[in-house]
Protein backbone atom coordinates (compact mmCIF):
# COMPACT_ATOMS: atom_id res chain seq x y z
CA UNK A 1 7.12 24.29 -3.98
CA UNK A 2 7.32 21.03 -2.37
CA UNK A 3 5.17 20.23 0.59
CA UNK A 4 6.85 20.00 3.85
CA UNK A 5 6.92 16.30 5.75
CA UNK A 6 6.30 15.40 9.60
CA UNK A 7 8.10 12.28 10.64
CA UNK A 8 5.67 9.79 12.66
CA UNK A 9 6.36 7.34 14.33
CA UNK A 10 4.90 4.06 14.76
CA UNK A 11 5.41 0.00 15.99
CA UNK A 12 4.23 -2.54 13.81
CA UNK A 13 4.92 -6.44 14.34
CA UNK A 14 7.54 -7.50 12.23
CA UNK A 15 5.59 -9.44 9.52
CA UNK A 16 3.37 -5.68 9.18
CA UNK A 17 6.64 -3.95 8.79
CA UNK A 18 7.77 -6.73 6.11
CA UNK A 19 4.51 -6.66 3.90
CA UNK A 20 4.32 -2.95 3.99
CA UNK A 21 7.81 -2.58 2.85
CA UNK A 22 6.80 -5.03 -0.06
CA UNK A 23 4.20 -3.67 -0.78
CA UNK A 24 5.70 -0.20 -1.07
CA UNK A 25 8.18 -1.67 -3.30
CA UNK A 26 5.98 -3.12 -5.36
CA UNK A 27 4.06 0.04 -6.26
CA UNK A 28 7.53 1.84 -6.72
CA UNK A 29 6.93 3.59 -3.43
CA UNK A 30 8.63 4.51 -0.13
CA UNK A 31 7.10 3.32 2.90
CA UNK A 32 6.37 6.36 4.07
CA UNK A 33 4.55 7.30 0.59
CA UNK A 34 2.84 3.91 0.88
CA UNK A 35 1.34 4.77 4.26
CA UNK A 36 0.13 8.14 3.05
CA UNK A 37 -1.44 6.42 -0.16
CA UNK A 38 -3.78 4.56 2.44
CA UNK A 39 -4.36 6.73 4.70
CA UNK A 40 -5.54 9.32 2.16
CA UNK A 41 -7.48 6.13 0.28
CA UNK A 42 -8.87 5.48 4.07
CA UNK A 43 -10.23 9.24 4.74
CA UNK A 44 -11.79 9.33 1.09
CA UNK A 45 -13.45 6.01 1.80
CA UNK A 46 -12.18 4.40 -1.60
CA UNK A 47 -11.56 1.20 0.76
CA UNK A 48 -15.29 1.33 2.33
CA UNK A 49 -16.72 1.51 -1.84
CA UNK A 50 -14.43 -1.35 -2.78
CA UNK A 51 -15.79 -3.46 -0.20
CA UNK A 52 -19.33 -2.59 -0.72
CA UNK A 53 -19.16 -3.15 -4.55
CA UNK A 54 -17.14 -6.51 -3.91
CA UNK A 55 -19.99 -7.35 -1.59
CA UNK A 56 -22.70 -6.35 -4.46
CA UNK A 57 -20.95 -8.21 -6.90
CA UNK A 58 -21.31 -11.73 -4.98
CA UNK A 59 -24.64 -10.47 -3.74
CA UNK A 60 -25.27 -10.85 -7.34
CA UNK A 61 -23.25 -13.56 -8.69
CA UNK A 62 -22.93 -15.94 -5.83
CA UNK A 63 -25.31 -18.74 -7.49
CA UNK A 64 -21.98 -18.85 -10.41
CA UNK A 65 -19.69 -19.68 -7.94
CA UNK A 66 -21.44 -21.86 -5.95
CA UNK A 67 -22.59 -24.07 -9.14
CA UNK A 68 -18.82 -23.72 -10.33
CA UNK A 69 -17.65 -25.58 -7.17
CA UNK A 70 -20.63 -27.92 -7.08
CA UNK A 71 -19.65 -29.24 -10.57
CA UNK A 72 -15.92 -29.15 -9.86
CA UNK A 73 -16.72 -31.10 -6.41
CA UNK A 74 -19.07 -33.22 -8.66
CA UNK A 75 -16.18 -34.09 -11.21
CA UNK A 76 -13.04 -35.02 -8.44
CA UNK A 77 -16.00 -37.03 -7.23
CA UNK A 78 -16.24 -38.94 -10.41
CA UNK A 79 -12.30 -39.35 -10.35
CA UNK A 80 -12.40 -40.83 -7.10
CA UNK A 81 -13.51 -44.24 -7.68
């Protein structure tokens, strides 16, 4: 038995409206399922775990990037003369 829906109601500023209908589309959803999708995400706190384990994971890799962009800076340096 399917679940019954309540219609909300919300304004957005255009360019929200725009990316969440692309979005949507992109995930083969309606908006409405979209918006559900990340509210439910929200209230499980899968968006508060992905931030702390991005967070961990320059915590502990940080010195790779930065030495990645020192060498790149180092070598359009190099170029430059």
């Amino acid at each position: 038995m399917a679940k019954e829906k309540t219609q909300l109601g919300a304004r957005v500023d255009d360019d929200v409206a725009q990316l969440a209908r692309a979005r949507a589309k992109d995930r083969g959803l309606s908006v409405g399922d979209y918006i559900a999708s990340l509210v439910k995400d929200d209230a499980r706190g899968l968006r508060h775990r992905g931030l702390d384990a991005a967070r961990r994971f320059l915590d502990d890799h940080q010195a790779v990037f930065d030495e990645a962009e020192d060498a790149d800076r180092d070598t359009r340096g190099a170029h430059a003369a």
